[in-house]
Protein backbone atom coordinates (compact mmCIF):
# COMPACT_ATOMS: atom_id res chain seq x y z
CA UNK A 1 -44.47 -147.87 24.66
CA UNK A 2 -47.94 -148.11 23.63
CA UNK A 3 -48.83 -150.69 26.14
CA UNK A 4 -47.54 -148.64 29.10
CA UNK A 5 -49.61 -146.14 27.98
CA UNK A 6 -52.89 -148.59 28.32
CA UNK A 7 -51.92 -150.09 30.93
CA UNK A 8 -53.77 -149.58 34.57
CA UNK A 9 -50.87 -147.97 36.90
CA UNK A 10 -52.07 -150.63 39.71
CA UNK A 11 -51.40 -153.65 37.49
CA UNK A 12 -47.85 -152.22 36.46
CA UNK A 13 -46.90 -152.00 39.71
CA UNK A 14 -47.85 -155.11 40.59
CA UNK A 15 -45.80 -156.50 37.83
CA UNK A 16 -42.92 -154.47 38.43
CA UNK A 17 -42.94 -155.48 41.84
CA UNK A 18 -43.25 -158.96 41.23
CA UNK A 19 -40.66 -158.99 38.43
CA UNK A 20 -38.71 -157.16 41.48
CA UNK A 21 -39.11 -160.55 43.78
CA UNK A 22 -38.67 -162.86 41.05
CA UNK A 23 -35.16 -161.24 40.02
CA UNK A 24 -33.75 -160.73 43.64
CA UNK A 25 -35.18 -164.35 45.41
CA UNK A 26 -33.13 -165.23 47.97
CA UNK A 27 -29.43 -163.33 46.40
CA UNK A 28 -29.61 -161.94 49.82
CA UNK A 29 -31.27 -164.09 52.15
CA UNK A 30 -28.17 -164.87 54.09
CA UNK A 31 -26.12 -161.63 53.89
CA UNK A 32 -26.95 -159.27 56.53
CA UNK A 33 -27.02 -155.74 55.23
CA UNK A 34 -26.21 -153.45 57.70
CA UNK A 35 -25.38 -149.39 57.09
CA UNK A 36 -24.67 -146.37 59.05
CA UNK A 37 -25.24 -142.55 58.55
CA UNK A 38 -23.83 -139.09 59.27
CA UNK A 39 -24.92 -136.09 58.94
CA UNK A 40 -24.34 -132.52 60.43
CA UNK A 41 -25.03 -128.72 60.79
CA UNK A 42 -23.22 -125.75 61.48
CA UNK A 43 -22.62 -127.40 65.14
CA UNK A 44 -24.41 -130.56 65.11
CA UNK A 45 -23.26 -134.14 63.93
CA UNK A 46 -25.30 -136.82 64.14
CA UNK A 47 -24.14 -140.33 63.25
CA UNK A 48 -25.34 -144.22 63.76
CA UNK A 49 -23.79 -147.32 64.31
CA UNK A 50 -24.76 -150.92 65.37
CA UNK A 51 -23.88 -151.76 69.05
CA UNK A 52 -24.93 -155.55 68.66
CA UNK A 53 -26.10 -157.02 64.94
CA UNK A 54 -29.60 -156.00 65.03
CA UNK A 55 -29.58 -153.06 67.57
CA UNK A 56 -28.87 -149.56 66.35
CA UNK A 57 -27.94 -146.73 68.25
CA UNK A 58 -27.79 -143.30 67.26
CA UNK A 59 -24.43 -140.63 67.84
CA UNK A 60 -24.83 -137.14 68.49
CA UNK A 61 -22.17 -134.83 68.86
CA UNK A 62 -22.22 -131.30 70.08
CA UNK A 63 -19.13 -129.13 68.72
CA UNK A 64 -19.47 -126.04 70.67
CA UNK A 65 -19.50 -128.51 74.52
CA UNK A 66 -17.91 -131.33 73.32
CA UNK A 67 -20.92 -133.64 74.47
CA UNK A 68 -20.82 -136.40 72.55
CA UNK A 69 -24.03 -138.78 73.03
CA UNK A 70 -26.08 -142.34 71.99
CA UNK A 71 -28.86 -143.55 72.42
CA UNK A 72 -30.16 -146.67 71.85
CA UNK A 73 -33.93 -148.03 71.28
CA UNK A 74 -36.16 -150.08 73.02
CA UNK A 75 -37.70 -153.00 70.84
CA UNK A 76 -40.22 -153.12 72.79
CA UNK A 77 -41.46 -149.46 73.39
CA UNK A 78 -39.64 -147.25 70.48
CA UNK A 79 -37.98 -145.00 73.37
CA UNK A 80 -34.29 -144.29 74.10
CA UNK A 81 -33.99 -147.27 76.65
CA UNK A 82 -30.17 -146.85 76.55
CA UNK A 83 -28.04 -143.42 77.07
CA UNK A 84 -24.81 -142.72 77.37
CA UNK A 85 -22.28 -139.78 76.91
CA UNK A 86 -19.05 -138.50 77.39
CA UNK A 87 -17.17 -135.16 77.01
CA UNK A 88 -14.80 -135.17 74.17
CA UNK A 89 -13.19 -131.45 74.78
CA UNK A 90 -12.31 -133.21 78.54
CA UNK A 91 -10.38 -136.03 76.87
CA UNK A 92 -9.02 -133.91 74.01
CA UNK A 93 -7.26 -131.95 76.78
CA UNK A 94 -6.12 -134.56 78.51
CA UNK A 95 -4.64 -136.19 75.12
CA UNK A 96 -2.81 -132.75 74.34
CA UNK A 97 -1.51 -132.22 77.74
CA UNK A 98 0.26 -135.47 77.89
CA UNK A 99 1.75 -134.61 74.91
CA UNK A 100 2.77 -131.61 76.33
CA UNK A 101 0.62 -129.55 73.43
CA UNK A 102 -1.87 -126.82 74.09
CA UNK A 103 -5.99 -127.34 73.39
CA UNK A 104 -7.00 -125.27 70.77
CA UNK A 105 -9.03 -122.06 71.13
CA UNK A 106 -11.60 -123.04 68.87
CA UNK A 107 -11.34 -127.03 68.27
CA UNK A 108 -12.62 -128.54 64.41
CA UNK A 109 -14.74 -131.83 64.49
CA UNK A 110 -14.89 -134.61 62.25
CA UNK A 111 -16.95 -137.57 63.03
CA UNK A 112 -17.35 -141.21 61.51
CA UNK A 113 -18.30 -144.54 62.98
CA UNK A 114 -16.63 -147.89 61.99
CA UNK A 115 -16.98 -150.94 62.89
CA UNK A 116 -15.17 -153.19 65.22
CA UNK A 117 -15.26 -157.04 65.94
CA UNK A 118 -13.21 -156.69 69.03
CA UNK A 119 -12.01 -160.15 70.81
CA UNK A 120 -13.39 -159.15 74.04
CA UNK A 121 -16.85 -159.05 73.31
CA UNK A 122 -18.95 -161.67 74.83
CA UNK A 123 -16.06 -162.33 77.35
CA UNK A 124 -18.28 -160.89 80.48
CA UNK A 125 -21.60 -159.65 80.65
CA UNK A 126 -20.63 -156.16 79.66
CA UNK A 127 -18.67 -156.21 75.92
CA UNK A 128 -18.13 -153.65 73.73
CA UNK A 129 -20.40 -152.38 70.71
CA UNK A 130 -20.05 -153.41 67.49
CA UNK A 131 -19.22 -150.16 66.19
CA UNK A 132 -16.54 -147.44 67.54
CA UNK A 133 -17.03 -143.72 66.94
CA UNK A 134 -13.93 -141.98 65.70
CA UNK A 135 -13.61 -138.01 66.23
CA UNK A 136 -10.98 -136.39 64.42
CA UNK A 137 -9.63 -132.81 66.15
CA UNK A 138 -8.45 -130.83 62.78
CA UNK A 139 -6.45 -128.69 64.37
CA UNK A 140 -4.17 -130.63 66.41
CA UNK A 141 -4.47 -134.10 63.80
CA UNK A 142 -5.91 -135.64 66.87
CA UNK A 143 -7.93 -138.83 66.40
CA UNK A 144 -9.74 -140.07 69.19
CA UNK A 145 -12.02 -143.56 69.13
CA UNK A 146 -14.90 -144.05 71.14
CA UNK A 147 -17.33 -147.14 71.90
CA UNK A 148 -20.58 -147.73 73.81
CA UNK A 149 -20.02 -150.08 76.86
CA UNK A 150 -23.20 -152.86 75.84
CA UNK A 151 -25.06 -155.29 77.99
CA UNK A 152 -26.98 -157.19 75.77
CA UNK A 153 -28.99 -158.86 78.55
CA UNK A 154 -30.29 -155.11 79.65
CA UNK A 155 -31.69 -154.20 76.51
CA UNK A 156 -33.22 -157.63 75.89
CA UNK A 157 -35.24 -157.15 78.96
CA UNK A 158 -35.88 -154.07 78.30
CA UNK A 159 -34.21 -152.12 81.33
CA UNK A 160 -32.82 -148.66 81.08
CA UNK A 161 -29.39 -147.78 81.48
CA UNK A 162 -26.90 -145.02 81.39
CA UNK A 163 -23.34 -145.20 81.38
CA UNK A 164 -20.50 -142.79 79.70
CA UNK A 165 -19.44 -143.72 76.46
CA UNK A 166 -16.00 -145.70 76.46
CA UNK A 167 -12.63 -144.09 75.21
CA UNK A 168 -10.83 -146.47 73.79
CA UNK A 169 -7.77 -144.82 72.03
CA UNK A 170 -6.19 -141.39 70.87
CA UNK A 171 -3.72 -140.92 68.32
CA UNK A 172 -2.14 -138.43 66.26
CA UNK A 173 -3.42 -138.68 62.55
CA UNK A 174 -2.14 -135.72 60.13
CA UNK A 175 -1.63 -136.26 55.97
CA UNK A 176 1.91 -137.65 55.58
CA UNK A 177 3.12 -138.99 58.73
CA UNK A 178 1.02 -141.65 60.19
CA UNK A 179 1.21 -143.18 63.27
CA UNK A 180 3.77 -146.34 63.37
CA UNK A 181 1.40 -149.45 64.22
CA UNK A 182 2.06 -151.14 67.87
């Protein structure tokens, strides 16, 4: 311990960071890491997800509307060159009323995103994103799955866009009694 101690702080963390490369060369060099994040407040979530393998967008969900919105980045200028949005309470209803249920008077949201290699991307020149947004209804064990229609060749020139988010599917998700796959 006595040469820590001694030691000038600049050097150690030189040699920490070097021990750091040495250790770690290349193990991930052709793994792409990728994450996404949620977080939320008393009516706020906020979420990400990748659209395309290195483009991000970012989820945010109103509780008390229903908005639920993403933006996605420009690489070129750092600004939201990419909205879109939809309104979840709309679809919710919809959902329920086909089911011949009522909406609730004060709906509960849950929100994730996932990921989804769909077949149908790259089939056109609009595809789907990468990942899918699912919003789980705790009251009526409604689940409903969301994705962002993409045009890769939009944001790679760098041309704004807006569209409405893309519902995908809605099912009914409660502990015990699962949906029967189709």
């Amino acid at each position: 311990m006595q040469f820590f101690k001694r030691t000038d702080p600049v050097f150690l963390l030189f040699f920490l960071l070097l021990l750091g490369l040495l250790l770690f060369r290349g193990e991930h060099s052709d793994n792409n890491i990728a994450g996404s994040a949620t977080d939320r407040t008393d009516n706020l979530i906020l979420a990400t997800g990748y659209v395309a393998p290195d483009v991000e967008a970012v989820y945010s969900f109103d509780q008390n509307s229903g908005r639920l919105s993403a933006g996605v980045l420009s690489r070129r200028s750092g600004t939201f060159q990419a909205l879109f949005e939809r309104n979840i309470n709309q679809d919710l209803a919809e959902v329920l009323r086909k089911k011949e249920s009522t909406f609730p008077s004060v709906p509960r949201y849950a929100l994730v995103t996932g990921e989804l290699d769909s077949e149908r991307r790259g089939t056109s020149l609009w595809t789907v994103a990468k990942s899918v947004v699912y919003i789980a209804e705790i009251n009526s064990g409604m689940l409903l799955v969301y994705t962002i229609p993409w045009q890769e060749s939009l944001h790679g020139a760098d041309q704004p866009s807006k569209d409405m988010l893309q519902f995908l599917t809605a099912e009914q998700f409660q502990p015990g009694n699962l949906p029967k796959a189709k």
